[in-house]
C-alpha atoms as a PDB file:
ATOM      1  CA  UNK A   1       0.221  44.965  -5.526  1.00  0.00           C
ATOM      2  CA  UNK A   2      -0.746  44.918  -1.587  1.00  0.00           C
ATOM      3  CA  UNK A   3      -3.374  42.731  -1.867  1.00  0.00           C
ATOM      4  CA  UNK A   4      -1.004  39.728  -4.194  1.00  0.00           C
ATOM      5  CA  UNK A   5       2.304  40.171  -1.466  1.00  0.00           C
ATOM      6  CA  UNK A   6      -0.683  39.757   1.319  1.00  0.00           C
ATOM      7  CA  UNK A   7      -1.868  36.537  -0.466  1.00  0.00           C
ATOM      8  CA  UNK A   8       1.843  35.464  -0.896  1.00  0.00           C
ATOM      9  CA  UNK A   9       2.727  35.688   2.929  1.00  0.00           C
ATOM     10  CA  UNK A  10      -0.594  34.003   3.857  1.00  0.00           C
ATOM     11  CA  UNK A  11       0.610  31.399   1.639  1.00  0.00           C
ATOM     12  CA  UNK A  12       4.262  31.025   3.099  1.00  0.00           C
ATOM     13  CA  UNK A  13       2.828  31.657   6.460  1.00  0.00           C
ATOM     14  CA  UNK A  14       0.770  28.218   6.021  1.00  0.00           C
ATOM     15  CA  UNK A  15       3.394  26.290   4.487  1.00  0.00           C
ATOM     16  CA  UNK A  16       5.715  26.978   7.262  1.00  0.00           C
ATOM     17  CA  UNK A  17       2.478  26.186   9.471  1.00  0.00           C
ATOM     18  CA  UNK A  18       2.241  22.714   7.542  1.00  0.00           C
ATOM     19  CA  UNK A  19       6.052  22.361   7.674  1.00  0.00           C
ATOM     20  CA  UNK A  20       6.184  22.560  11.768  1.00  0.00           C
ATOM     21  CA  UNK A  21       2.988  20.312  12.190  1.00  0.00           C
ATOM     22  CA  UNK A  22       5.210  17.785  10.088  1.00  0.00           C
ATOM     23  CA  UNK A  23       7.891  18.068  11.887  1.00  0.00           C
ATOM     24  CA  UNK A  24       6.504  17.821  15.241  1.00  0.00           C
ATOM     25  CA  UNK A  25       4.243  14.301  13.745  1.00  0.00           C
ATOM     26  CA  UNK A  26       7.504  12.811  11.900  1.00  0.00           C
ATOM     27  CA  UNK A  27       9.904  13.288  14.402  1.00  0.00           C
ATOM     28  CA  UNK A  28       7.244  11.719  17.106  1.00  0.00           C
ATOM     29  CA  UNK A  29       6.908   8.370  15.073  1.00  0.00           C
ATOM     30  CA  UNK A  30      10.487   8.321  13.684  1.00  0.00           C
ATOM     31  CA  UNK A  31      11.611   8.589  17.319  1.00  0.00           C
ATOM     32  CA  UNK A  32       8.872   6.574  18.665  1.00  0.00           C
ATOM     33  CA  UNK A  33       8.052   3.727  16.084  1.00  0.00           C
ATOM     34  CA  UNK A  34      10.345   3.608  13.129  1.00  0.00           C
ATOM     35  CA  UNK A  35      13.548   4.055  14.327  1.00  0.00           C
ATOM     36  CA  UNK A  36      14.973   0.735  15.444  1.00  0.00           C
ATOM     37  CA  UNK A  37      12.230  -1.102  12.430  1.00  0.00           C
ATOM     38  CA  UNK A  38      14.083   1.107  10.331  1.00  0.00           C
ATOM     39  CA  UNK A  39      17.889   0.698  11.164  1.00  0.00           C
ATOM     40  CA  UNK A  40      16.761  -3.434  10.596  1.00  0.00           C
ATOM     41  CA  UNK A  41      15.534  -3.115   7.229  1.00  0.00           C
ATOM     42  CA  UNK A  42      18.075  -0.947   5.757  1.00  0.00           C
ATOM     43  CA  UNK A  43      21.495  -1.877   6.189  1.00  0.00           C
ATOM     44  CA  UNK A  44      24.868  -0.513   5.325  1.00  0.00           C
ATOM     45  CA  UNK A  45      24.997  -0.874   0.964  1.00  0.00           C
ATOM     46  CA  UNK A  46      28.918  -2.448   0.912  1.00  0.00           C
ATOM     47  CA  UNK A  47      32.165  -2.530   2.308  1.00  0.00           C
ATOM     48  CA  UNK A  48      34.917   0.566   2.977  1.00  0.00           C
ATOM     49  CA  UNK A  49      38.722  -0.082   2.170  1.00  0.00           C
ATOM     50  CA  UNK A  50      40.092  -0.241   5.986  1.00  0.00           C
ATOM     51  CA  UNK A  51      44.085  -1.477   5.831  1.00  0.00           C
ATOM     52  CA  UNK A  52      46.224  -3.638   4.595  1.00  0.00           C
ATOM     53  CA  UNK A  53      47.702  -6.825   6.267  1.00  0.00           C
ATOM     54  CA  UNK A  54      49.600  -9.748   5.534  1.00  0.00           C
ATOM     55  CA  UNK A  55      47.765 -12.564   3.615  1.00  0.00           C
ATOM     56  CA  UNK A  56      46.949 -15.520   5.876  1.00  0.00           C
ATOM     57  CA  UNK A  57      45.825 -19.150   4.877  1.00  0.00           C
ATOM     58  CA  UNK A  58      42.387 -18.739   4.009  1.00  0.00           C
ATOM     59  CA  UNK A  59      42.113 -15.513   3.135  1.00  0.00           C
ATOM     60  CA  UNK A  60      40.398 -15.067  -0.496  1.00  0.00           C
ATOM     61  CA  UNK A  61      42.701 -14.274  -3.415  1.00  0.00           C
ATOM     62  CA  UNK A  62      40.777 -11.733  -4.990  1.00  0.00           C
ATOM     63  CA  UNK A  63      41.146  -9.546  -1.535  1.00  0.00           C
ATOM     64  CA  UNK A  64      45.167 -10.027  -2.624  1.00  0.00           C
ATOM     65  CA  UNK A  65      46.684  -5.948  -3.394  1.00  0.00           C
ATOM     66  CA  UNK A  66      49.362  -6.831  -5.855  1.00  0.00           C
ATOM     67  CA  UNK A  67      50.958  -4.030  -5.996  1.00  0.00           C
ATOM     68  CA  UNK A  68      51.506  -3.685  -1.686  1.00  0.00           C
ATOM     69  CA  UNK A  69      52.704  -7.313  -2.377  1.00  0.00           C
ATOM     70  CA  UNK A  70      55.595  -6.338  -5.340  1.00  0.00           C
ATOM     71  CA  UNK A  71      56.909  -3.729  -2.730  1.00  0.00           C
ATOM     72  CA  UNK A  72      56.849  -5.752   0.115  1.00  0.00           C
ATOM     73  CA  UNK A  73      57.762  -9.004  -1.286  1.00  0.00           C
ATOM     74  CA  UNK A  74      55.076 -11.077   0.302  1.00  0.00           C
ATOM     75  CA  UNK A  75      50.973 -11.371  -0.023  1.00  0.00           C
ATOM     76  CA  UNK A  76      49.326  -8.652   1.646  1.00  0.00           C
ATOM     77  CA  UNK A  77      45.559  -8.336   1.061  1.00  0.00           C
ATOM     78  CA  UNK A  78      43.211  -5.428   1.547  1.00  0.00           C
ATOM     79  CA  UNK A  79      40.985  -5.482   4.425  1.00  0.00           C
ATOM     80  CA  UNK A  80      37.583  -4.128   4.837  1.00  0.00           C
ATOM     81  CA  UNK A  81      34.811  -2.805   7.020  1.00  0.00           C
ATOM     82  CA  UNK A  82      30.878  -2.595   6.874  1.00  0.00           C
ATOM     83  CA  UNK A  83      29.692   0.558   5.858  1.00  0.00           C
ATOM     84  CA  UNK A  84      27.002   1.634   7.830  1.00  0.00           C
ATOM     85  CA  UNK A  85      25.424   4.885   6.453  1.00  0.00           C
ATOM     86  CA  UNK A  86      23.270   4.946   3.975  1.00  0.00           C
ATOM     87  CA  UNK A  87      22.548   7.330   0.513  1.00  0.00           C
ATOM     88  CA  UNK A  88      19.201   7.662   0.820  1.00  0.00           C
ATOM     89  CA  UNK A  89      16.813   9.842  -2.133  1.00  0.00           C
ATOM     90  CA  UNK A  90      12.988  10.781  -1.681  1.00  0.00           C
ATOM     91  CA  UNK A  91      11.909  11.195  -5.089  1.00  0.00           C
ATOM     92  CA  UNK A  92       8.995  12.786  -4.966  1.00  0.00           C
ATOM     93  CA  UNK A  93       5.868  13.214  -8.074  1.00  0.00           C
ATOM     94  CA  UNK A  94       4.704  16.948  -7.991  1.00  0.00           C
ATOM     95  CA  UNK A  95       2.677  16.303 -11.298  1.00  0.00           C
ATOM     96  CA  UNK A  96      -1.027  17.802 -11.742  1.00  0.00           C
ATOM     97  CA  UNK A  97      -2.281  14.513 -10.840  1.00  0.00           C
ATOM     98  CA  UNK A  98      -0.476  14.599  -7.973  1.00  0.00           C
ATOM     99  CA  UNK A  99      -2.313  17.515  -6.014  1.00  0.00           C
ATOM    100  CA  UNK A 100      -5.630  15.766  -6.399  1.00  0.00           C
ATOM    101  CA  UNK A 101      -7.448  15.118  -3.580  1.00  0.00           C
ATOM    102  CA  UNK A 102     -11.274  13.976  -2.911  1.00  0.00           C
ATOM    103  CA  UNK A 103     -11.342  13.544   0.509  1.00  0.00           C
ATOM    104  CA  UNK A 104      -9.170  15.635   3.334  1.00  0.00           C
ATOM    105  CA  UNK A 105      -5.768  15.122   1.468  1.00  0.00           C
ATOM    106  CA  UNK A 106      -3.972  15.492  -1.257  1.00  0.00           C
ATOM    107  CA  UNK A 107      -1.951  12.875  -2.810  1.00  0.00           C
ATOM    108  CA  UNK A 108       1.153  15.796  -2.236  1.00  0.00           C
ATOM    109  CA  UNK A 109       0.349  16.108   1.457  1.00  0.00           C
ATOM    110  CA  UNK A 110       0.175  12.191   1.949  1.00  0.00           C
ATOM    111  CA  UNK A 111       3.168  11.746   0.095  1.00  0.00           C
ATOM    112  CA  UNK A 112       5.191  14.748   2.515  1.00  0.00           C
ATOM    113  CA  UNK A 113       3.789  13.198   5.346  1.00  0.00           C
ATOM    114  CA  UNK A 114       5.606   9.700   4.358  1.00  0.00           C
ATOM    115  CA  UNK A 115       8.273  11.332   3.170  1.00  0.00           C
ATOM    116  CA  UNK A 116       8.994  13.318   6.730  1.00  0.00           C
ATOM    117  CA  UNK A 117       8.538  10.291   8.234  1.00  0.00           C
ATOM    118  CA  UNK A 118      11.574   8.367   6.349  1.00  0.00           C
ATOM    119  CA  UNK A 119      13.459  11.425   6.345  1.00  0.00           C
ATOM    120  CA  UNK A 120      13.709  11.595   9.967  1.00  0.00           C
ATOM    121  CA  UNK A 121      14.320   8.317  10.505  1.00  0.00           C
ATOM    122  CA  UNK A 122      17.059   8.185   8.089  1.00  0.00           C
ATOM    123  CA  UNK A 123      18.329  10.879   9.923  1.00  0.00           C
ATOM    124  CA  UNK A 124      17.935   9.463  13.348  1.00  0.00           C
ATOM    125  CA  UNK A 125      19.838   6.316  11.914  1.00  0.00           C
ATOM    126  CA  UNK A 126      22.808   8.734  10.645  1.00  0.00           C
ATOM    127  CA  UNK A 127      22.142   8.280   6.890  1.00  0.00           C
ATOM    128  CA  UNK A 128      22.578  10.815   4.241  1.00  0.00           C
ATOM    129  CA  UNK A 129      18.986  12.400   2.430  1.00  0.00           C
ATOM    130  CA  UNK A 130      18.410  13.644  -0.677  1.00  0.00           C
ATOM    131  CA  UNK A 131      15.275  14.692  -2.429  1.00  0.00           C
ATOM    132  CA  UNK A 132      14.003  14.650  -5.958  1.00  0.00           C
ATOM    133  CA  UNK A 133      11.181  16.666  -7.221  1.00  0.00           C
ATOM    134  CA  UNK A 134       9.521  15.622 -10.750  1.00  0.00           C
ATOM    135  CA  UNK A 135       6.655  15.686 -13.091  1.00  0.00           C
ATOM    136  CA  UNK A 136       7.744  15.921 -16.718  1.00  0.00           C
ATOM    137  CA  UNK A 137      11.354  16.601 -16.018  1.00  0.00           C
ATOM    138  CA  UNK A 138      12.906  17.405 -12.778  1.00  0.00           C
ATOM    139  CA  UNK A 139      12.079  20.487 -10.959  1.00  0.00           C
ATOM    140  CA  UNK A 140      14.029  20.303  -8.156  1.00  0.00           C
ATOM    141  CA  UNK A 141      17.593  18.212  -6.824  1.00  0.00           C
ATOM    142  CA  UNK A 142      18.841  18.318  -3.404  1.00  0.00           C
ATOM    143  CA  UNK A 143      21.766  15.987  -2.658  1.00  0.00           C
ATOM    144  CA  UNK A 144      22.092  13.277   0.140  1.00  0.00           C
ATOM    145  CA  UNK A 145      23.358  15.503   3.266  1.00  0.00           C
ATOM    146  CA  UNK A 146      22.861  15.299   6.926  1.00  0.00           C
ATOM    147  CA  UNK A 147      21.471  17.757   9.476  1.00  0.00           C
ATOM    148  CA  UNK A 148      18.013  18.954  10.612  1.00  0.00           C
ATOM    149  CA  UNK A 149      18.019  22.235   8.526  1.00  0.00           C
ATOM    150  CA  UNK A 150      18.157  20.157   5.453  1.00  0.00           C
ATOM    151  CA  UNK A 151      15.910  17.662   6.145  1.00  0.00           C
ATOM    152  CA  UNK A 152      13.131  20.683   7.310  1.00  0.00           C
ATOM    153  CA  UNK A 153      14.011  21.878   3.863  1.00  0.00           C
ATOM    154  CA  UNK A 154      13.286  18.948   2.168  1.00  0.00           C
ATOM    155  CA  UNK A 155       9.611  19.079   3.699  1.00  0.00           C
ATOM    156  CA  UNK A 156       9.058  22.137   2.647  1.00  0.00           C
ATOM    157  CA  UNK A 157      10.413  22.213  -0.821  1.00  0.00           C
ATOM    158  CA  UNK A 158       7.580  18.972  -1.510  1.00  0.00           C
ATOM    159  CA  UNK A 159       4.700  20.876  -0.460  1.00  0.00           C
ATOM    160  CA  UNK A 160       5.720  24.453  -1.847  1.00  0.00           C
ATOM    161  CA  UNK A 161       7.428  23.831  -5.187  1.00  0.00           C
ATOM    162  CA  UNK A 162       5.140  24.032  -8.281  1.00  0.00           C
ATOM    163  CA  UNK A 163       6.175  22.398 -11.713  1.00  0.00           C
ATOM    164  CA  UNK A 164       5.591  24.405 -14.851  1.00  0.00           C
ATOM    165  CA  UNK A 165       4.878  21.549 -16.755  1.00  0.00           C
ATOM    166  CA  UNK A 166       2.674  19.424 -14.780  1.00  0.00           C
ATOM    167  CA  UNK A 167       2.459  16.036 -16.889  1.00  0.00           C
ATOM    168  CA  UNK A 168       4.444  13.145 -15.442  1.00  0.00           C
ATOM    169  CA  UNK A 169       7.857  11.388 -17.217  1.00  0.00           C
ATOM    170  CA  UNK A 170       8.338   8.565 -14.555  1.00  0.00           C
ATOM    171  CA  UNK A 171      11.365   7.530 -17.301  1.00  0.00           C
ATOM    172  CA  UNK A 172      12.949  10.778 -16.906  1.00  0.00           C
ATOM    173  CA  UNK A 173      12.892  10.987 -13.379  1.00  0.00           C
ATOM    174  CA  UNK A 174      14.621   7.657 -13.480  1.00  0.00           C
ATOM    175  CA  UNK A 175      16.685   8.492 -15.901  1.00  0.00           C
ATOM    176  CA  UNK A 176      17.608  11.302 -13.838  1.00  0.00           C
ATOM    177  CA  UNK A 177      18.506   9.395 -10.719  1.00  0.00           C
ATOM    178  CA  UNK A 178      21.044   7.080 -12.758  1.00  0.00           C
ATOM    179  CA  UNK A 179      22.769   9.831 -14.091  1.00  0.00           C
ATOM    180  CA  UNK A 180      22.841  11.604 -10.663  1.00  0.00           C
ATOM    181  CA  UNK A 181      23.597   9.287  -7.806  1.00  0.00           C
ATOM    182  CA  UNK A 182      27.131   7.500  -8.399  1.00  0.00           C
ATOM    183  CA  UNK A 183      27.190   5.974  -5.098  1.00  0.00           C
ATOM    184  CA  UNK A 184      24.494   2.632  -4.496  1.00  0.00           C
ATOM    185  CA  UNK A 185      21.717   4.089  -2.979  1.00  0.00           C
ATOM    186  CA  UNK A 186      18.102   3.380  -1.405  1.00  0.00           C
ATOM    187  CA  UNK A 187      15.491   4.936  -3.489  1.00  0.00           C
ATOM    188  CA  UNK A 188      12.313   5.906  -2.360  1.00  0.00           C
ATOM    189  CA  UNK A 189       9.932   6.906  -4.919  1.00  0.00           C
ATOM    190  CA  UNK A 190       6.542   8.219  -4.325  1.00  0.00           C
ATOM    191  CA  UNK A 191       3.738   8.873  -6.899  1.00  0.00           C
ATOM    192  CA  UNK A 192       1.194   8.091  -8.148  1.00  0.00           C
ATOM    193  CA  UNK A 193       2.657   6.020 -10.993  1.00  0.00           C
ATOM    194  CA  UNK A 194      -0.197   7.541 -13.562  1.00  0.00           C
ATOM    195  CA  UNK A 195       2.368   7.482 -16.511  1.00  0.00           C
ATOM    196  CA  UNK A 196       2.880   4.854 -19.588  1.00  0.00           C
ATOM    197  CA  UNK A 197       5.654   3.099 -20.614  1.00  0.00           C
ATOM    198  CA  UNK A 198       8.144   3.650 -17.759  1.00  0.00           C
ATOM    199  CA  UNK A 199       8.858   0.402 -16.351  1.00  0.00           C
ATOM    200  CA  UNK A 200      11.512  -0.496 -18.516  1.00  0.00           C
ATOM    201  CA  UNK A 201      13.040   2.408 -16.954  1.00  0.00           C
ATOM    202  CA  UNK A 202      12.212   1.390 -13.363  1.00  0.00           C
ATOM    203  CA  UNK A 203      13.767  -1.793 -13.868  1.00  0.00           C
ATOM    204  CA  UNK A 204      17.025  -0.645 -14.635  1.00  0.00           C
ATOM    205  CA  UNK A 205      16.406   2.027 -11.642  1.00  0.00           C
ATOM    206  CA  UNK A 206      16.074  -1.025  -9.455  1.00  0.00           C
ATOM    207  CA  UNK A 207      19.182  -2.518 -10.498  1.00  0.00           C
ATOM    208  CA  UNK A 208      21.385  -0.242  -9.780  1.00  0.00           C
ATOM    209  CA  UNK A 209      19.526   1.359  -6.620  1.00  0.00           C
ATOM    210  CA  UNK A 210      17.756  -0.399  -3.907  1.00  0.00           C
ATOM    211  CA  UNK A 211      14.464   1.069  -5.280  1.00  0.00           C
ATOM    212  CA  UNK A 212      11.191   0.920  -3.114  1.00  0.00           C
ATOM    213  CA  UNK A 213       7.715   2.148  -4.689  1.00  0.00           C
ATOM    214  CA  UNK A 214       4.979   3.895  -2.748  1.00  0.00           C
ATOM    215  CA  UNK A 215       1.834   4.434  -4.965  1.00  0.00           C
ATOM    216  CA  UNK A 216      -0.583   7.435  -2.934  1.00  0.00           C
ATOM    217  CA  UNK A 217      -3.839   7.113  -4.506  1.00  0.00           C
ATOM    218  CA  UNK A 218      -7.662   8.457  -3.792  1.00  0.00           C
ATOM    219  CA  UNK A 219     -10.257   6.367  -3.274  1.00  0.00           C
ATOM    220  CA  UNK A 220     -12.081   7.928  -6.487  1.00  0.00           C
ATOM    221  CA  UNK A 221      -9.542   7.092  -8.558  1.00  0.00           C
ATOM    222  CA  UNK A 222     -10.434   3.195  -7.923  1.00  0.00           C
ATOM    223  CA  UNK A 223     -14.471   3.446  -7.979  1.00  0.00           C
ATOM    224  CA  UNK A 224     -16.128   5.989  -9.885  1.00  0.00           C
ATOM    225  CA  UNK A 225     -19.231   7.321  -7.414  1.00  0.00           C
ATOM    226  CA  UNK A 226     -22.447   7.764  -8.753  1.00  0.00           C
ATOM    227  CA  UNK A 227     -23.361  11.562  -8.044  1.00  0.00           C
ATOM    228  CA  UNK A 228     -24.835  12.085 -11.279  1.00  0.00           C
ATOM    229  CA  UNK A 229     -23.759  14.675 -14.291  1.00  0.00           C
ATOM    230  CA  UNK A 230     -19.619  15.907 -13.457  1.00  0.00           C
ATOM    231  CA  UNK A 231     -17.152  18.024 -15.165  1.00  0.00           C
ATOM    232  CA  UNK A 232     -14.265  16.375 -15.101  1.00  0.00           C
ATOM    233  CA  UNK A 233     -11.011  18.602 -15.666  1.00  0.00           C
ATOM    234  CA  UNK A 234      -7.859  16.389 -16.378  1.00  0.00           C
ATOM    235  CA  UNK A 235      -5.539  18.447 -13.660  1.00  0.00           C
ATOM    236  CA  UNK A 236      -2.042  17.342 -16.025  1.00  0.00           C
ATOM    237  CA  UNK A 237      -3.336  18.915 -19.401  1.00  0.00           C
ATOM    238  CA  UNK A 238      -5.662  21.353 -18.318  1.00  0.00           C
ATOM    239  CA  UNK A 239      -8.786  19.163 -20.745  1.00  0.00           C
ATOM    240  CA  UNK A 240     -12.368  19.267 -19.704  1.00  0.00           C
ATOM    241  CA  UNK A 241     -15.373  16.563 -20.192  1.00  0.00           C
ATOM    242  CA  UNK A 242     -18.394  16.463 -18.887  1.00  0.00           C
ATOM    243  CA  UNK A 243     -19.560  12.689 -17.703  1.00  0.00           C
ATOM    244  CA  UNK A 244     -22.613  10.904 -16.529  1.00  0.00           C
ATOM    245  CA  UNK A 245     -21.603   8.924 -13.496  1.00  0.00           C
ATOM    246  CA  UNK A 246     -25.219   7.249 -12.969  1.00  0.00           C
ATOM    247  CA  UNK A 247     -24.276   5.598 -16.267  1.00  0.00           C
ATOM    248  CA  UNK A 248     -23.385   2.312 -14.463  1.00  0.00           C
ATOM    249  CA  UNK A 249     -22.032   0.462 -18.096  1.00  0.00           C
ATOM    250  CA  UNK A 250     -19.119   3.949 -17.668  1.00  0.00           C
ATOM    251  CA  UNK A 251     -18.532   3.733 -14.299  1.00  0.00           C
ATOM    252  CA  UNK A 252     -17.849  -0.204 -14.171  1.00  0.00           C
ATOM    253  CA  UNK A 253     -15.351   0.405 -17.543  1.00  0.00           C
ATOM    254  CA  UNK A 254     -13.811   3.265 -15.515  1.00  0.00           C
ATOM    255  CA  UNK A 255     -13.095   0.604 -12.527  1.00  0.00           C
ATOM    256  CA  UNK A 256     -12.328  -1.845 -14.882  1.00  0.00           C
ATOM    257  CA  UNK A 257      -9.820   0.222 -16.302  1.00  0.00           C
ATOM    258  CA  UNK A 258      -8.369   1.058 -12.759  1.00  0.00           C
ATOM    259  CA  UNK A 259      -8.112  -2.649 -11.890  1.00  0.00           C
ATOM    260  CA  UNK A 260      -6.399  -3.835 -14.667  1.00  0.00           C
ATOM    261  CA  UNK A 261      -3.711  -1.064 -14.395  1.00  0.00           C
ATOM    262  CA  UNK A 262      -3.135  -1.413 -10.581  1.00  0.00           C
ATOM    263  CA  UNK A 263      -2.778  -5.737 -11.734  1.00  0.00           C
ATOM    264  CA  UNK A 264      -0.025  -4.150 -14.029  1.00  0.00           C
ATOM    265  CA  UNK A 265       1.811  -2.314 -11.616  1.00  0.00           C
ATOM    266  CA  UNK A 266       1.916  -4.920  -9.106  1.00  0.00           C
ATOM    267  CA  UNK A 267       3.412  -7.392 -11.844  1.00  0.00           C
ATOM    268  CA  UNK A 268       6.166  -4.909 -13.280  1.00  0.00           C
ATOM    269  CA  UNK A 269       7.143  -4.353  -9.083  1.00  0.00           C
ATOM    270  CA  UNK A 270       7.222  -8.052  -8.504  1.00  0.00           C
ATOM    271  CA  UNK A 271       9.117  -8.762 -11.858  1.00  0.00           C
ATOM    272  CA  UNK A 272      11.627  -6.012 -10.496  1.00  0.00           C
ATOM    273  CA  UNK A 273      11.554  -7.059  -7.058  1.00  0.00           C
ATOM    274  CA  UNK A 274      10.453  -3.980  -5.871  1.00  0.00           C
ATOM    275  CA  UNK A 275       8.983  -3.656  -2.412  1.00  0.00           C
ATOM    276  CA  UNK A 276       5.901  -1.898  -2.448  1.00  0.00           C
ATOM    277  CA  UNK A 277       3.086  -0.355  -0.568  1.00  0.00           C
ATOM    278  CA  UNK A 278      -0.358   1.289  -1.544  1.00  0.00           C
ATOM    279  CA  UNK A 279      -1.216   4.560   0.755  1.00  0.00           C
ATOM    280  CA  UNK A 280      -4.667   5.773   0.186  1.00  0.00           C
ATOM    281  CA  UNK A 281      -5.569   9.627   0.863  1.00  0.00           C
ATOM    282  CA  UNK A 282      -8.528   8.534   2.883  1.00  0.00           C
ATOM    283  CA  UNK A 283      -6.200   5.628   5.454  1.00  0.00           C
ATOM    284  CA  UNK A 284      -3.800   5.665   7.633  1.00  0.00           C
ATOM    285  CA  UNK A 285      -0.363   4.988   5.970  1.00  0.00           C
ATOM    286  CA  UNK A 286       1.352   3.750   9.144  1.00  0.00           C
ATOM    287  CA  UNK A 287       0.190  -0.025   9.367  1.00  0.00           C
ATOM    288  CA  UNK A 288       1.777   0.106   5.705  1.00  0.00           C
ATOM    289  CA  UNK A 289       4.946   0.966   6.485  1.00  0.00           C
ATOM    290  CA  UNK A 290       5.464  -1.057   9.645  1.00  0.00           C
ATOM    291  CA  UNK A 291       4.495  -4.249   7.049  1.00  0.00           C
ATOM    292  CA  UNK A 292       6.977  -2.820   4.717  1.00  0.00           C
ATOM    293  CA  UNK A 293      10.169  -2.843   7.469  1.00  0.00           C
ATOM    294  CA  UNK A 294       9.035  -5.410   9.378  1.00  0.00           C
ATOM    295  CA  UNK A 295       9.040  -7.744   6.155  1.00  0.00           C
ATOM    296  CA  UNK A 296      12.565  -6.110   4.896  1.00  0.00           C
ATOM    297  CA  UNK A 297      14.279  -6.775   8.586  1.00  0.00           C
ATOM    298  CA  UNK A 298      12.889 -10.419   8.185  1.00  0.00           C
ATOM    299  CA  UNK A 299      14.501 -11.000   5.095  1.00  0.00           C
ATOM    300  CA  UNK A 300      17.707  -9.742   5.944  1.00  0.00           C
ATOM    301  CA  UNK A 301      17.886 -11.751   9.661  1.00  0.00           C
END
């Protein structure tokens, strides 16, 4: 009993060690080179209900409040403002899949990384966070709030909270989100995208949310190595197999495989007009998202 609430401190002790590090890293480039690329690529998603004043030639009809105008017995039209802050969600994959990592990181730490980083600058830019956890159905929900315990929080609960079931329902998480957020909001989603028949899904996602994808991947999951005889254990379903690697006929169907699914993704985002970007474990993910804003705050000068 000593020796399993010693392992569970060490393990909260380096989470909270993880947790600070990310701090200190996302509030240094949030501060230092997101924040104004940021507040340009994500504007304010409508307009708030300010007054009411009298209507003037050239004012549009449909602005016309019909009822002010039977009390007062002339036009009067409603008048409105640009709302500024934004409802912003992280949804975050913490499938099996997801914790895989062949080189110094796993997808889950690249993804909390990213995610710290657009947290904090949300924040900085005095919009509202939220985070989603999911694999097969949603494991955790934190609504859109402001303030720097929640947005520590929301680091923490992606690298510390486990699924039960660790297969992935992309649909559900979706599904999920449209039942959820109400208000328009920009969507962040990060995974892996290792999941069939879910794009369907996405595309309504993207229609009602301003919905950008972030696929983390590991380089071995695009070229199979050759290193011989491996047991590979399916981290989702638990399944073993043991492969031959140095069969080269395997490894090039394996990349095959991996090429035409990463062409099929990149067709279902551009046929929802979803921005994009590809982080790899083993690269640095900044470049990608300074692309990714600076091509949003283009669009929208």
């Amino acid at each position: 009993m000593i020796e399993k609430t010693q392992k569970l401190d060490s393990s909260i002790e380096e989470i909270m060690r993880k947790v600070h590090q990310l701090e200190i890293k996302a509030k240094r480039l949030s501060r230092e080179s997101f924040s104004g690329e940021y507040h340009a690529s994500f504007k304010g998603q409508g307009l708030d209900f300010e007054d009411f004043r009298e209507y003037q030639h050239g004012d549009e009809i449909r602005f016309i409040d019909w009822n002010v105008t039977a009390r007062a017995q002339t036009p009067y039209i409603r008048t409105f403002r640009e709302e500024r802050e934004l409802n912003v969600l992280v949804a975050v994959d913490i499938s099996g899949s997801f914790d895989y990592g062949s080189v110094h990181y796993s997808k889950r730490e690249i993804a909390a990384e990213i995610a710290a980083v657009l947290t904090f600058s949300a924040k900085h830019n005095g919009d509202k966070v939220g985070l989603l956890l999911f694999a097969h159905d949603t494991v955790l929900y934190l609504a859109p709030a402001k303030g720097s315990h929640h947005s520590l929080r929301i680091i923490r609960e992606i690298l510390a909270t486990n699924a039960e079931d660790k297969t992935t329902n992309l649909s559900s998480a979706c599904d999920f989100i449209l039942r959820t957020l109400k208000r328009k909001s920009l969507v962040f989603l990060l995974s892996d995208f290792v999941d069939e028949e879910f794009h369907k899904k996405l595309g309504t996602l993207s229609q009602k949310h301003e919905t950008i994808a972030i696929r983390v991947f590991d380089p071995v999951e695009q070229e199979l190595p050759d290193v011989g005889m491996v047991n590979l254990t399916d981290p989702e379903t638990g399944q073993d197999r043991m492969i031959n690697t140095s069969n080269s006929a395997l490894r090039e169907s394996y990349n095959e495989r991996n090429r035409a699914r990463n062409e099929w993704l990149k067709r279902s985002f551009a046929k929802y007009k979803i921005d994009h970007i590809e982080a790899a474990t083993d690269q640095d993910y900044l470049p990608l998202l300074h692309q990714l804003f600076k091509n949003r705050s283009s669009r929208h000068a």
